[in-house]
PDB file of N, CA and C in Angstrom:
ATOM      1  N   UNK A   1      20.345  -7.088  -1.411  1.00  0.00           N
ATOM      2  CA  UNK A   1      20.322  -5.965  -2.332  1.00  0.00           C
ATOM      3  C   UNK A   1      18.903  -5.711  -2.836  1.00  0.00           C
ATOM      4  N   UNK A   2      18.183  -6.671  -3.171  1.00  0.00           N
ATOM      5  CA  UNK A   2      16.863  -6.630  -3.648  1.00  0.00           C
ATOM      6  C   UNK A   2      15.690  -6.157  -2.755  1.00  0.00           C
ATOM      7  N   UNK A   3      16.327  -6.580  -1.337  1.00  0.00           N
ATOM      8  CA  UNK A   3      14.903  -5.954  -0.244  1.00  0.00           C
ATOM      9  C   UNK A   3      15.099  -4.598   0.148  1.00  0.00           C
ATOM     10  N   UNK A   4      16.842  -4.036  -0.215  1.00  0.00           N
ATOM     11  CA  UNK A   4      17.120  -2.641  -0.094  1.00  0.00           C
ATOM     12  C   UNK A   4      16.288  -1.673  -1.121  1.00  0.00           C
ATOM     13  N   UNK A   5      16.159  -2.624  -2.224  1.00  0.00           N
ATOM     14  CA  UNK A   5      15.239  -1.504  -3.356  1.00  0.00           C
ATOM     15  C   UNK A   5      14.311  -1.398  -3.102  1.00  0.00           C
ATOM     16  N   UNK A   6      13.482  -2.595  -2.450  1.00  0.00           N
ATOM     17  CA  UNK A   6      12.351  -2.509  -2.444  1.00  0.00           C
ATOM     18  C   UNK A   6      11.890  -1.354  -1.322  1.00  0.00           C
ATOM     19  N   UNK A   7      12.970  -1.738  -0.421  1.00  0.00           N
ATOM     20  CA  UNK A   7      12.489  -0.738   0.725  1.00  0.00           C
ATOM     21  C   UNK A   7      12.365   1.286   0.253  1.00  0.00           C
ATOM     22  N   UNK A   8      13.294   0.948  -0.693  1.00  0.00           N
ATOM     23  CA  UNK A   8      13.614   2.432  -1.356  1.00  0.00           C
ATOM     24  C   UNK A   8      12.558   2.912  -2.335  1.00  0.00           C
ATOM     25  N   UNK A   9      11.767   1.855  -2.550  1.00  0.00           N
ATOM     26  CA  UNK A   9      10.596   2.219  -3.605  1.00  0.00           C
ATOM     27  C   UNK A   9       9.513   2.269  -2.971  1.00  0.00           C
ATOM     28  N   UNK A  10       9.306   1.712  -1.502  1.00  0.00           N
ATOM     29  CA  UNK A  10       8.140   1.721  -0.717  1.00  0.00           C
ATOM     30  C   UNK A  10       8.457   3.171  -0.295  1.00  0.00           C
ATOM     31  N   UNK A  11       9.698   3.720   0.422  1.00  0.00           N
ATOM     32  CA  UNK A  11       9.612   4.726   0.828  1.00  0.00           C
ATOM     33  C   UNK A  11       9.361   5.967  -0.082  1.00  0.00           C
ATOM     34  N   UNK A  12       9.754   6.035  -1.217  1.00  0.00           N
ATOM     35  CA  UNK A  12       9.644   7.552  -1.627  1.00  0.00           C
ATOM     36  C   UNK A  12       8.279   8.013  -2.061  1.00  0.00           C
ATOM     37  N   UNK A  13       7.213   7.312  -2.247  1.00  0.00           N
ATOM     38  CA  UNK A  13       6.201   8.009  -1.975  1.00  0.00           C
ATOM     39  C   UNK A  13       6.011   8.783  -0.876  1.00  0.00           C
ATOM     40  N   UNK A  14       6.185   8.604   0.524  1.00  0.00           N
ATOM     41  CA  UNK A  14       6.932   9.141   1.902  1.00  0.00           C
ATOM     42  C   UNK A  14       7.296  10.483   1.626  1.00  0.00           C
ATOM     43  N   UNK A  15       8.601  10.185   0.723  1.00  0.00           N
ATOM     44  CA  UNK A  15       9.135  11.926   0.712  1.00  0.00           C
ATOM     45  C   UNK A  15       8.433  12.692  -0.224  1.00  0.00           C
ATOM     46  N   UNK A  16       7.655  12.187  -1.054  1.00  0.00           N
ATOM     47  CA  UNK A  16       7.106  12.996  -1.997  1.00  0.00           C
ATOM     48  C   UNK A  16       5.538  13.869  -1.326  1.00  0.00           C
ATOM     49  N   UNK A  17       5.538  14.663  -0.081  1.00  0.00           N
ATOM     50  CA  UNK A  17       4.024  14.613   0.108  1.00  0.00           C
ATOM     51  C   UNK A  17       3.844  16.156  -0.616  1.00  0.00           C
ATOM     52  N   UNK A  18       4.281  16.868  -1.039  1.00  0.00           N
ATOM     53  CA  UNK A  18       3.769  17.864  -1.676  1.00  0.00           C
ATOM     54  C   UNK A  18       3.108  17.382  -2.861  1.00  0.00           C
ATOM     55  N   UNK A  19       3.070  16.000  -3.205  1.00  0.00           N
ATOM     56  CA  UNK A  19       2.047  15.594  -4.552  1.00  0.00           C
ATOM     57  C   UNK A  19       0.914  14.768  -3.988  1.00  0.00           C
ATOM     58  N   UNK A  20       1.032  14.439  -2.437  1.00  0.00           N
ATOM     59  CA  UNK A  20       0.189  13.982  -1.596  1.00  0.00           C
ATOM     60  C   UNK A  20      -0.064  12.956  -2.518  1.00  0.00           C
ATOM     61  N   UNK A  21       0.853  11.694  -2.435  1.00  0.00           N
ATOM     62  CA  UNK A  21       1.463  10.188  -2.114  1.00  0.00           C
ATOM     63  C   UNK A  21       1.542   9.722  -1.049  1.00  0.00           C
ATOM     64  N   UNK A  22       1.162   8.997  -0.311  1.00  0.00           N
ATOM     65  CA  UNK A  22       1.248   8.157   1.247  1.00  0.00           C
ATOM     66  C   UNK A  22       1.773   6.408   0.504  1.00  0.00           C
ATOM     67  N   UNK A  23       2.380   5.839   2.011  1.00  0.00           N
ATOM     68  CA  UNK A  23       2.538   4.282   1.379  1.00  0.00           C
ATOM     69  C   UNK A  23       2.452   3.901   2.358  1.00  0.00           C
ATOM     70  N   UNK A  24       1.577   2.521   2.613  1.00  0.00           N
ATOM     71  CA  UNK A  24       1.403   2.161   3.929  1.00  0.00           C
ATOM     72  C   UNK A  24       1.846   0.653   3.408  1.00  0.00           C
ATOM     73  N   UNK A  25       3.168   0.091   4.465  1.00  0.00           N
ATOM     74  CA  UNK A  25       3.238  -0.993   4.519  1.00  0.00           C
ATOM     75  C   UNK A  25       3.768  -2.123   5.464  1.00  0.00           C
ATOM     76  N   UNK A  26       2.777  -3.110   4.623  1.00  0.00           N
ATOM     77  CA  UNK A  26       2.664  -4.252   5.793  1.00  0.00           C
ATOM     78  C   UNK A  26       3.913  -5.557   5.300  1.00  0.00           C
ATOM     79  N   UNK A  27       4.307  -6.059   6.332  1.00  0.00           N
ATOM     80  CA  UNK A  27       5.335  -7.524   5.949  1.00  0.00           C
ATOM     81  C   UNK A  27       5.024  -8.455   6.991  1.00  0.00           C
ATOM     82  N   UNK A  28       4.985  -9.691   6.694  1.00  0.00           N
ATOM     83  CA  UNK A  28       4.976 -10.502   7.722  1.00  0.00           C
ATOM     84  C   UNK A  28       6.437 -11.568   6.953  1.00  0.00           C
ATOM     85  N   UNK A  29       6.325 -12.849   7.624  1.00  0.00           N
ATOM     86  CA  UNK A  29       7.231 -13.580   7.188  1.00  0.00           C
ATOM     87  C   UNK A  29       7.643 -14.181   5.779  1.00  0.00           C
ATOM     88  N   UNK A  30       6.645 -14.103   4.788  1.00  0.00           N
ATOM     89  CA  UNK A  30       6.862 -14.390   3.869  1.00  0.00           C
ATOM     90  C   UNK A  30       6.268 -13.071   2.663  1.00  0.00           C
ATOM     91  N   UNK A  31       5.691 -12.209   3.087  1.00  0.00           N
ATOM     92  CA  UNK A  31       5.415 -11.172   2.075  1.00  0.00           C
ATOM     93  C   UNK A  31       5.867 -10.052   2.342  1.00  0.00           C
ATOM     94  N   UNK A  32       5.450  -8.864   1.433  1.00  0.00           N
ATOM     95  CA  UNK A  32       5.670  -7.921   1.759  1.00  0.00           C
ATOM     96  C   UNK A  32       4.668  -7.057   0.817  1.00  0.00           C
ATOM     97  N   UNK A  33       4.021  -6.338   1.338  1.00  0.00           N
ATOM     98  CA  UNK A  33       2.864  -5.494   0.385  1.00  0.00           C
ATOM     99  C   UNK A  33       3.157  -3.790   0.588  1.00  0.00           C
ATOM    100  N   UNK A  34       2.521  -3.171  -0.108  1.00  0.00           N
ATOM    101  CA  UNK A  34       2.974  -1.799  -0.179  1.00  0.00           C
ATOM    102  C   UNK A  34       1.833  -1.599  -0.802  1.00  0.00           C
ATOM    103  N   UNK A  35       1.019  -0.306  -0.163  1.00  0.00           N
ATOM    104  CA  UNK A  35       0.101   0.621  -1.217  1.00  0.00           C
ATOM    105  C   UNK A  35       0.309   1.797  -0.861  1.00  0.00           C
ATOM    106  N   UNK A  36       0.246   1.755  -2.347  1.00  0.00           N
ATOM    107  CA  UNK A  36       0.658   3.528  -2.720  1.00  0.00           C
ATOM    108  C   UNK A  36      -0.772   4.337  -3.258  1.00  0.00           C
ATOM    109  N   UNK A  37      -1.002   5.128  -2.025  1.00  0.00           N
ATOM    110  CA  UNK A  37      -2.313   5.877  -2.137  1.00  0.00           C
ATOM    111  C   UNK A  37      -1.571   7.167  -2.403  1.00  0.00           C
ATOM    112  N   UNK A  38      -2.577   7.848  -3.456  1.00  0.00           N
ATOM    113  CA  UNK A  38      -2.572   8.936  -4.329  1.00  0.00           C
ATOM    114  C   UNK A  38      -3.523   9.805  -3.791  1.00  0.00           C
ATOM    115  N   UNK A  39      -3.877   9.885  -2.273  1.00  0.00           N
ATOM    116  CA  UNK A  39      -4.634  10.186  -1.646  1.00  0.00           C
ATOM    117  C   UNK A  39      -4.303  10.566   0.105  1.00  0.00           C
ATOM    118  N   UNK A  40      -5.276  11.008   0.856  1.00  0.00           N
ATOM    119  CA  UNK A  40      -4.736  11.195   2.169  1.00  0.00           C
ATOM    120  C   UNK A  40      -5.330   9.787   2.728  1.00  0.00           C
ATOM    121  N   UNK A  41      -4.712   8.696   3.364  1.00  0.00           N
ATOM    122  CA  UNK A  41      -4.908   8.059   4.348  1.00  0.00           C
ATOM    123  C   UNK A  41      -6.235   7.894   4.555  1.00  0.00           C
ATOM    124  N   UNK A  42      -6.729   9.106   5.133  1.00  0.00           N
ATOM    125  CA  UNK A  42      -7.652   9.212   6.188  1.00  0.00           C
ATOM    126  C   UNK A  42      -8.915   9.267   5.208  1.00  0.00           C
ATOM    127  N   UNK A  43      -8.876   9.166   3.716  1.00  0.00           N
ATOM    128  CA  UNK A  43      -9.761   9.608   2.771  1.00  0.00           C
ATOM    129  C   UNK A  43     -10.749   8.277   2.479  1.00  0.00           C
ATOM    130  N   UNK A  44     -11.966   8.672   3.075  1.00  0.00           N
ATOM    131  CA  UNK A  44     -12.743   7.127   3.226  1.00  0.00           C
ATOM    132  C   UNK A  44     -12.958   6.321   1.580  1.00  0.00           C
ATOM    133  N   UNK A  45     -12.877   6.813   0.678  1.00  0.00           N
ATOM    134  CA  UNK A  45     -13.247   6.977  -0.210  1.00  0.00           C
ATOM    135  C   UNK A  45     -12.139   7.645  -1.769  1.00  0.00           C
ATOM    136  N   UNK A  46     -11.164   6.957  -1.378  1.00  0.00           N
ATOM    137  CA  UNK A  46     -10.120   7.486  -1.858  1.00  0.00           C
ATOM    138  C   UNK A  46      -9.916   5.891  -3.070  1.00  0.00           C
ATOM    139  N   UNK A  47      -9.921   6.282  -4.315  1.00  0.00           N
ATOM    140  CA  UNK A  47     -10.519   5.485  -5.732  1.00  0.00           C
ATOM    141  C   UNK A  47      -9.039   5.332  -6.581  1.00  0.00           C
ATOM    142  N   UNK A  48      -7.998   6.327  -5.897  1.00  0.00           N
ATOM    143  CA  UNK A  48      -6.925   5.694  -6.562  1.00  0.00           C
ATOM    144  C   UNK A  48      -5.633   4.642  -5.672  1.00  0.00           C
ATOM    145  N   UNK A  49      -5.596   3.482  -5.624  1.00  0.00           N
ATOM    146  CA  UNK A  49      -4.701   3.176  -4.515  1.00  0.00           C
ATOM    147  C   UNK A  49      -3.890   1.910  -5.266  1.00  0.00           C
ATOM    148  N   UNK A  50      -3.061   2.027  -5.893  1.00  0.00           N
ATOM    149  CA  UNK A  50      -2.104   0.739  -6.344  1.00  0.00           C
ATOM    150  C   UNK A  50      -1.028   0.018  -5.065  1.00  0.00           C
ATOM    151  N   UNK A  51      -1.134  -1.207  -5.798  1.00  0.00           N
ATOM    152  CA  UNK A  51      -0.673  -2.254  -4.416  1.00  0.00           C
ATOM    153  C   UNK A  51       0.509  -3.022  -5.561  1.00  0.00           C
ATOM    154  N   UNK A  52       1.607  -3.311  -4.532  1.00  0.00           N
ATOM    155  CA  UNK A  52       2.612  -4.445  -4.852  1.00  0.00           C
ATOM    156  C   UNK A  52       2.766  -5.294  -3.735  1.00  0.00           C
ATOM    157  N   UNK A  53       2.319  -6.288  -4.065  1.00  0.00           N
ATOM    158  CA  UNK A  53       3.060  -7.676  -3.308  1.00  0.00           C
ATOM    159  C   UNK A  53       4.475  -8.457  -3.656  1.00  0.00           C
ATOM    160  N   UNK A  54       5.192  -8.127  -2.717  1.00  0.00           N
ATOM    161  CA  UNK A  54       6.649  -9.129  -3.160  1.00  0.00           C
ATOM    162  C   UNK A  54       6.752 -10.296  -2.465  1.00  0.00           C
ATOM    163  N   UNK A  55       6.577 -11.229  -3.117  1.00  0.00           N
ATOM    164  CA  UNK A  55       6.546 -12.797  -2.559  1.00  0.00           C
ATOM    165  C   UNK A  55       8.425 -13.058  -2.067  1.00  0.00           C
ATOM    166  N   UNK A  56       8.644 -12.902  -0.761  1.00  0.00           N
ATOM    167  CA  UNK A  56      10.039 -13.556  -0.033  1.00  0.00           C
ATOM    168  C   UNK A  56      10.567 -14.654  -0.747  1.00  0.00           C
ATOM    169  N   UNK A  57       9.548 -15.052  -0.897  1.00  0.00           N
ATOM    170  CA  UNK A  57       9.849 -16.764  -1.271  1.00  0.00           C
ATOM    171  C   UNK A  57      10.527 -17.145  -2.310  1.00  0.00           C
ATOM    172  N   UNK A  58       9.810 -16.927  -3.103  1.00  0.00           N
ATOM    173  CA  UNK A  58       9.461 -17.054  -4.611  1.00  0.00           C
ATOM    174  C   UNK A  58      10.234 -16.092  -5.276  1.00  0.00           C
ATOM    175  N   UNK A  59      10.557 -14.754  -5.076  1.00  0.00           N
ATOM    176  CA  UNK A  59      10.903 -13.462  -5.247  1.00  0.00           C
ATOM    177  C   UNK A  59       9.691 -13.134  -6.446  1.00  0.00           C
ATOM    178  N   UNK A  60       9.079 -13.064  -6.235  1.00  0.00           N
ATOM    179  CA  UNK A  60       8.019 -12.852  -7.543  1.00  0.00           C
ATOM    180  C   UNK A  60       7.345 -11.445  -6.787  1.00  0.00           C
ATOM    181  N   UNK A  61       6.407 -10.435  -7.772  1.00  0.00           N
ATOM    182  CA  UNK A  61       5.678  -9.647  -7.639  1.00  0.00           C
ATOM    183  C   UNK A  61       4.172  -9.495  -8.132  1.00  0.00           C
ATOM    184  N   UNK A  62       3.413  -9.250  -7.602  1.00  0.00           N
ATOM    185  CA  UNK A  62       1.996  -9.382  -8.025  1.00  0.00           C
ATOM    186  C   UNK A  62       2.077  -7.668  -7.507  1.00  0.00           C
ATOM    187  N   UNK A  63       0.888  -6.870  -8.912  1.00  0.00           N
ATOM    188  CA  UNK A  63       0.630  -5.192  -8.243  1.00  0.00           C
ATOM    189  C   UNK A  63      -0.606  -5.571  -9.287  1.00  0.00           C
ATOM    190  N   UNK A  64      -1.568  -4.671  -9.201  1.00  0.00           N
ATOM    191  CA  UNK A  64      -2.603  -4.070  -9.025  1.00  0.00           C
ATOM    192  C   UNK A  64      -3.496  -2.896  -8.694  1.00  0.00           C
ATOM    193  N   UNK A  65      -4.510  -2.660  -8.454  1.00  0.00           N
ATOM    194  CA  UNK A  65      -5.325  -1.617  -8.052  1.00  0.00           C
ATOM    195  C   UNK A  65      -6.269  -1.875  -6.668  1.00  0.00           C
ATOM    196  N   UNK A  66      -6.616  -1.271  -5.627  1.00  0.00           N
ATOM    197  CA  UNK A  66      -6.845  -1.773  -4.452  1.00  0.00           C
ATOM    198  C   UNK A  66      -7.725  -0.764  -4.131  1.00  0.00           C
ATOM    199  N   UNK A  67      -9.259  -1.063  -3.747  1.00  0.00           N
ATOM    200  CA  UNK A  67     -10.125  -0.217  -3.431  1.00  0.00           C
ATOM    201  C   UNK A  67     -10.565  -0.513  -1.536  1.00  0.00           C
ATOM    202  N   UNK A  68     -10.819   0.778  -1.019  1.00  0.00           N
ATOM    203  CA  UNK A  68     -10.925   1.010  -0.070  1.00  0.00           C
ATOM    204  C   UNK A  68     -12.022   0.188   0.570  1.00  0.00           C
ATOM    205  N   UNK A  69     -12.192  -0.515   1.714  1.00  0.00           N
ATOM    206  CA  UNK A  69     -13.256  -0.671   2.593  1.00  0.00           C
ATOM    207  C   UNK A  69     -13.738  -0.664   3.821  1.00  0.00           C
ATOM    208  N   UNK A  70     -14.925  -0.034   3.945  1.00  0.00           N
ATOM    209  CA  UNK A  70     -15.050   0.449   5.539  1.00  0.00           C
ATOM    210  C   UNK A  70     -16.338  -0.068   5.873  1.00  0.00           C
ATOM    211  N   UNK A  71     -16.607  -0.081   7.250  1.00  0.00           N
ATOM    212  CA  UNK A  71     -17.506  -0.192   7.711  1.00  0.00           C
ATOM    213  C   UNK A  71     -17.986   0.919   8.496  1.00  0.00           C
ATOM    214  N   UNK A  72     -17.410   2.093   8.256  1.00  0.00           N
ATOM    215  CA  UNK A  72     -17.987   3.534   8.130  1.00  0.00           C
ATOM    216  C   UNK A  72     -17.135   4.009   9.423  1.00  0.00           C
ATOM    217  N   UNK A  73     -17.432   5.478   9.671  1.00  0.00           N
ATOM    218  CA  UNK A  73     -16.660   6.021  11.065  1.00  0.00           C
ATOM    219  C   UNK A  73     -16.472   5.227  12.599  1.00  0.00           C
ATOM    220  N   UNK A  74     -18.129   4.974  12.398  1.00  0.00           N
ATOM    221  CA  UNK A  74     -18.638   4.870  13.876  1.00  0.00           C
ATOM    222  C   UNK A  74     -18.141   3.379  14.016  1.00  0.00           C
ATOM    223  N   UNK A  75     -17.660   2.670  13.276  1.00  0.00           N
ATOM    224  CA  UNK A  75     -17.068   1.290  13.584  1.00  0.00           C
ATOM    225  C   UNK A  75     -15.670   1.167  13.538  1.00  0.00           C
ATOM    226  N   UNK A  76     -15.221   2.160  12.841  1.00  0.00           N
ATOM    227  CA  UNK A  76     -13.589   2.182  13.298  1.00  0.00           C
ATOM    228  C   UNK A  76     -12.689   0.667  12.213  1.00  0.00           C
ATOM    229  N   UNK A  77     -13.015   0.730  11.168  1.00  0.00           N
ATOM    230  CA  UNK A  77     -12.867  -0.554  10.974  1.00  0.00           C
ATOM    231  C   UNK A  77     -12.333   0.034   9.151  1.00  0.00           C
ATOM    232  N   UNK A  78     -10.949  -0.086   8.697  1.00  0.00           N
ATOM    233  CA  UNK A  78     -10.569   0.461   7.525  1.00  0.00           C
ATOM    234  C   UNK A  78      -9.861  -1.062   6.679  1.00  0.00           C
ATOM    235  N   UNK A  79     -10.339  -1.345   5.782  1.00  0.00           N
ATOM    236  CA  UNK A  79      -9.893  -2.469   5.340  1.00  0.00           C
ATOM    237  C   UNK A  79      -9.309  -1.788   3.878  1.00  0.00           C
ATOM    238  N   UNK A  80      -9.048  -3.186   2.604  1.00  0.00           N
ATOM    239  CA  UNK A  80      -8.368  -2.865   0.914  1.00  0.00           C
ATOM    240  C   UNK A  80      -8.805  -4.334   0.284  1.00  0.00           C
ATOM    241  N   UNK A  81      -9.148  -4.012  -0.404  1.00  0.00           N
ATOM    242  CA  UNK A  81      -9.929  -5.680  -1.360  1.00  0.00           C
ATOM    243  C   UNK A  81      -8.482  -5.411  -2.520  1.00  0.00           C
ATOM    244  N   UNK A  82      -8.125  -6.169  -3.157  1.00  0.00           N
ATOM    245  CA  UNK A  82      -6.677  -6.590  -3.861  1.00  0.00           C
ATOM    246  C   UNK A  82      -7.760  -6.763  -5.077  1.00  0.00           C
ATOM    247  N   UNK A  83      -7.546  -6.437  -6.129  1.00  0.00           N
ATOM    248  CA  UNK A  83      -8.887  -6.812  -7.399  1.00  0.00           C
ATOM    249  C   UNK A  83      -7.437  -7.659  -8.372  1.00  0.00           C
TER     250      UNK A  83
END
């Protein structure tokens, strides 16, 4: 029941793009992260981006604010530092 919400709270930024909300997320075996950019994706430089981590494990949550990092076009290379 609990990974159904979560999944339901990762997605509706998704349906919301007329306020241009994106959520990109990653899970591996024991986490699950979600950022919710208030921005387009593709925006190198995009200053608003909140993050939730849901610990599997533990069931615990860690969120925050998450700034963009690149190593510019020509390297192809889009990273997120977790502050």
């Amino acid at each position: 029941m609990k990974l159904i919400i979560i999944l339901l709270l990762a997605l509706f930024p998704l349906c919301s793009s007329a306020s241009n909300h994106y959520a990109l997320v990653f899970e591996n075996n024991t986490i699950l992260l979600v950022l919710n950019l208030k921005c387009s994706p593709c925006d190198l430089n995009c200053a608003n981006i909140q993050y939730q981590i849901f610990n599997k494990e533990t069931e615990s949550v860690i969120s925050g604010v998450a700034k963009p990092v690149t190593t510019g076009i020509e390297n192809n290379f889009r990273g997120y530092m977790m502050r």
